[in-house]
N, C-alpha and C. Protein backbone atom coordinates (compact mmCIF):
# COMPACT_ATOMS: atom_id res chain seq x y z
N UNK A 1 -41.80 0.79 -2.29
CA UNK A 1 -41.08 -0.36 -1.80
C UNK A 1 -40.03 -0.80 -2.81
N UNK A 2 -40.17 -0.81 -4.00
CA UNK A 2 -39.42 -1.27 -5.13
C UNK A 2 -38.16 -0.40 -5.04
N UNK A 3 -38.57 1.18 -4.66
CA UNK A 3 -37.29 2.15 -5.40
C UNK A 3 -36.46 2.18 -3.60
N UNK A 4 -37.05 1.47 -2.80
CA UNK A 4 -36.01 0.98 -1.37
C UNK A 4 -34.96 -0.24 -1.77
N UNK A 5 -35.68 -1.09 -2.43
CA UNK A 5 -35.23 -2.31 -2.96
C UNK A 5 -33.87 -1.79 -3.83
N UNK A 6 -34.09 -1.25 -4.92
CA UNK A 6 -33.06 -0.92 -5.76
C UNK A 6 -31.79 -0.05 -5.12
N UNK A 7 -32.41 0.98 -4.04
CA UNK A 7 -31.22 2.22 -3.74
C UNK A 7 -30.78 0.53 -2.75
N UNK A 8 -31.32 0.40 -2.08
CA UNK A 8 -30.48 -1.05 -1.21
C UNK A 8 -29.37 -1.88 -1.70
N UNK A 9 -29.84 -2.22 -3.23
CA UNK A 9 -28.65 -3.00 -4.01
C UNK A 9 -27.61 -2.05 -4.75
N UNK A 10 -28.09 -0.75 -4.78
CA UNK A 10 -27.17 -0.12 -5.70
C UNK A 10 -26.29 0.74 -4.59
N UNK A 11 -26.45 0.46 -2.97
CA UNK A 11 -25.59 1.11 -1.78
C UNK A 11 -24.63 -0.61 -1.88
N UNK A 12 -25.10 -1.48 -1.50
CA UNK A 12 -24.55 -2.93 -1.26
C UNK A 12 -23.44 -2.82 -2.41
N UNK A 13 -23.78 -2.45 -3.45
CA UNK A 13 -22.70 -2.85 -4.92
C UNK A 13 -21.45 -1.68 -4.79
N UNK A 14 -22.16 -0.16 -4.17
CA UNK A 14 -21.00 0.72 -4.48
C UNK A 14 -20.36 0.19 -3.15
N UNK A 15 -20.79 -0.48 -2.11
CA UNK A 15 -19.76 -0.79 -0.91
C UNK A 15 -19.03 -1.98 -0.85
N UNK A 16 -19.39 -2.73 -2.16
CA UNK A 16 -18.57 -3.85 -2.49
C UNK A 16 -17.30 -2.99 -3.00
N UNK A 17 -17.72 -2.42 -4.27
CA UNK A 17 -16.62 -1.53 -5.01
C UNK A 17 -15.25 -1.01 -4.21
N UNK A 18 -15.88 -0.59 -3.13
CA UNK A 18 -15.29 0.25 -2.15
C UNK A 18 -14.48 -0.54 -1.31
N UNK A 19 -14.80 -1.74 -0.79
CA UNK A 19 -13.76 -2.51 -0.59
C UNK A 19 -12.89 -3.23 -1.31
N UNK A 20 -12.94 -3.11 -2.90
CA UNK A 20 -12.50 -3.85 -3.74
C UNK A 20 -11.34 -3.25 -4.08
N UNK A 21 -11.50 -1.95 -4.35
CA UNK A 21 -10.49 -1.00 -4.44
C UNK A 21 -9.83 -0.67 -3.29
N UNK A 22 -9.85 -0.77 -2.28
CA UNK A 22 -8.93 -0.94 -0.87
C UNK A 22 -8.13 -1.98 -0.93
N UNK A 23 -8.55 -2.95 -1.01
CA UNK A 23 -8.07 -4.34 -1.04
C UNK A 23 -6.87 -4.15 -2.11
N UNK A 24 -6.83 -3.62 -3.63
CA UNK A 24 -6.12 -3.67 -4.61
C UNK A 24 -5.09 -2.30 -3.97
N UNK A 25 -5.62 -1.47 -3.88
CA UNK A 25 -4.11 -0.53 -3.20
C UNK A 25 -3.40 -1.10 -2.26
N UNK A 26 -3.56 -1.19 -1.03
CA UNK A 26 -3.18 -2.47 -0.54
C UNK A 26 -2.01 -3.24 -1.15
N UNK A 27 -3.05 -3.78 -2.34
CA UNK A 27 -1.57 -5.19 -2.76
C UNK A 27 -0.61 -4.01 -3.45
N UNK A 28 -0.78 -2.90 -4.43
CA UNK A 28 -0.39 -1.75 -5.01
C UNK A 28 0.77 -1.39 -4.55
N UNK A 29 0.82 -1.27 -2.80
CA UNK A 29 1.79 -0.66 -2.23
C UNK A 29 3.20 -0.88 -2.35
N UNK A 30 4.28 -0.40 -1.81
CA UNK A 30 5.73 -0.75 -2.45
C UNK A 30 5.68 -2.22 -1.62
N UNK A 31 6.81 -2.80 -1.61
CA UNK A 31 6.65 -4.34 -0.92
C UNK A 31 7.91 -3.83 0.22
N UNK A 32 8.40 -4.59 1.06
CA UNK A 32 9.34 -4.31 2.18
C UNK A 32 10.62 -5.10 1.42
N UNK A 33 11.62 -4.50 1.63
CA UNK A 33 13.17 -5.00 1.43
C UNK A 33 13.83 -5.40 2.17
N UNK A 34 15.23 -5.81 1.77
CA UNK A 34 16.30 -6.25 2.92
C UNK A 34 17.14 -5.27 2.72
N UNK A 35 17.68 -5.79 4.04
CA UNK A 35 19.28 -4.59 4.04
C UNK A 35 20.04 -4.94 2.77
N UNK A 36 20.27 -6.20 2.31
CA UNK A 36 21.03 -6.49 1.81
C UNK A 36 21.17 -6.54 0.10
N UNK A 37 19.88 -6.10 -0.53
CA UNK A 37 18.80 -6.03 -0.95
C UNK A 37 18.87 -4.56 -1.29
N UNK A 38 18.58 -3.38 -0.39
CA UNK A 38 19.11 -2.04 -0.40
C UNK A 38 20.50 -1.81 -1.06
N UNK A 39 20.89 -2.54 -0.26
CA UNK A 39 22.72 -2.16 -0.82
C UNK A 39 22.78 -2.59 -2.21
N UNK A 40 22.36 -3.90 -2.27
CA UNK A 40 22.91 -4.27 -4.08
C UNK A 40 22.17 -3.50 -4.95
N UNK A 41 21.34 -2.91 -4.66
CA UNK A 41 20.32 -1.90 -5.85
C UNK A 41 20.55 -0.24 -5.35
N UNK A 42 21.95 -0.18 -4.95
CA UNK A 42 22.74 1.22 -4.92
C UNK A 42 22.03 1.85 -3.64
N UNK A 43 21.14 1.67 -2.85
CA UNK A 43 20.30 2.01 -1.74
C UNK A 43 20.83 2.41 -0.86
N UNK A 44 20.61 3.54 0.58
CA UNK A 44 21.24 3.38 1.32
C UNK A 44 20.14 3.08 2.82
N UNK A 45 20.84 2.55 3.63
CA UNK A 45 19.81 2.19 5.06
C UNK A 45 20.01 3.85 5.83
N UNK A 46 18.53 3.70 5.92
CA UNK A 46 18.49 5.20 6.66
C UNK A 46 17.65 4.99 7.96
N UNK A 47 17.71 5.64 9.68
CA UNK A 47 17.01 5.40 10.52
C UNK A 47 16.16 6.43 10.32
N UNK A 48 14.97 6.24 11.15
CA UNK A 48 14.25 7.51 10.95
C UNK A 48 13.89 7.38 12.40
N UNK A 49 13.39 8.28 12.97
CA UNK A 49 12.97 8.35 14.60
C UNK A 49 11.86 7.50 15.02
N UNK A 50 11.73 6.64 15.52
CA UNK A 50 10.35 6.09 15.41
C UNK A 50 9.31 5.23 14.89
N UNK A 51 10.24 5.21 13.45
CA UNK A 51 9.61 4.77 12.41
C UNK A 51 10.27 3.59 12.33
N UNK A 52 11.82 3.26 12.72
CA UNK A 52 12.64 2.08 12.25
C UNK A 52 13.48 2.44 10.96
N UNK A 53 13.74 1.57 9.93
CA UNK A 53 14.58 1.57 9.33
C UNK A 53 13.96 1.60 7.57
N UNK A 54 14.35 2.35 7.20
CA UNK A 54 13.64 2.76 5.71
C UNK A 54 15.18 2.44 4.57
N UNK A 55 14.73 1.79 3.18
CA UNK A 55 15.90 2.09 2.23
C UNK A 55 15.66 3.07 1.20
N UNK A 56 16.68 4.41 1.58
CA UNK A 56 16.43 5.27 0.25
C UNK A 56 17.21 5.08 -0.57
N UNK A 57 16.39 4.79 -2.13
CA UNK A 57 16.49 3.82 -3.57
C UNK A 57 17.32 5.15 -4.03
N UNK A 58 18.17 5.39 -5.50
CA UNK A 58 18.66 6.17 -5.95
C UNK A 58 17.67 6.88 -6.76
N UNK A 59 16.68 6.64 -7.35
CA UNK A 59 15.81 6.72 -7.79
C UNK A 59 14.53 8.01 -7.09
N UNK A 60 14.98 8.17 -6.04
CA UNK A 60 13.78 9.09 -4.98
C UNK A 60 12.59 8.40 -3.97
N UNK A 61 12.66 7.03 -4.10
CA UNK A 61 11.69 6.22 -3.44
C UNK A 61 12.04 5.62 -1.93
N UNK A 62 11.34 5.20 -1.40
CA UNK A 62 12.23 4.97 -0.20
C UNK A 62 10.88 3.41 0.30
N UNK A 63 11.51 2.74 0.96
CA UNK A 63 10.64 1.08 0.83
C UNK A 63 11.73 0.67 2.40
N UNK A 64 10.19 -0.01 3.33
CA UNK A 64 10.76 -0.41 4.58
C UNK A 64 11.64 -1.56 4.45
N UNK A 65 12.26 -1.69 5.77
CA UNK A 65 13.34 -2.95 5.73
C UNK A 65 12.48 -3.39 7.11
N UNK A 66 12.73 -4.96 5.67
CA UNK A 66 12.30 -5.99 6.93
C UNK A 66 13.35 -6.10 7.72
């Protein structure tokens, strides 16, 4: 009964973990830009099919437009 008890808290803790680290990539992710925003940081507005409107950075990165 004891070694149910323990694997119980030590599943509960790694599934805390597990959402903890979701939660932090999440905030991690690039943030969304403006058009205007794109342009002054050398960017250009690109469509993509489907997807809407993406800014590719000079840099190689590319970050949605609000």
């Amino acid at each position: 009964m004891r070694i149910r008890r323990i694997l119980g808290l030590a599943l509960a803790a790694a599934t805390l973990a597990g959402v903890s680290a979701v939660g932090a990539g999440a905030a991690a992710s690039s943030p969304n830009i403006s058009r205007d925003d794109c342009t002054a940081a050398g960017g250009q507005v690109v469509a993509r099919p489907y997807a809407g409107y993406v800014c590719s950075l000079p840099d190689g990165t590319t970050q949605t437009i609000t």
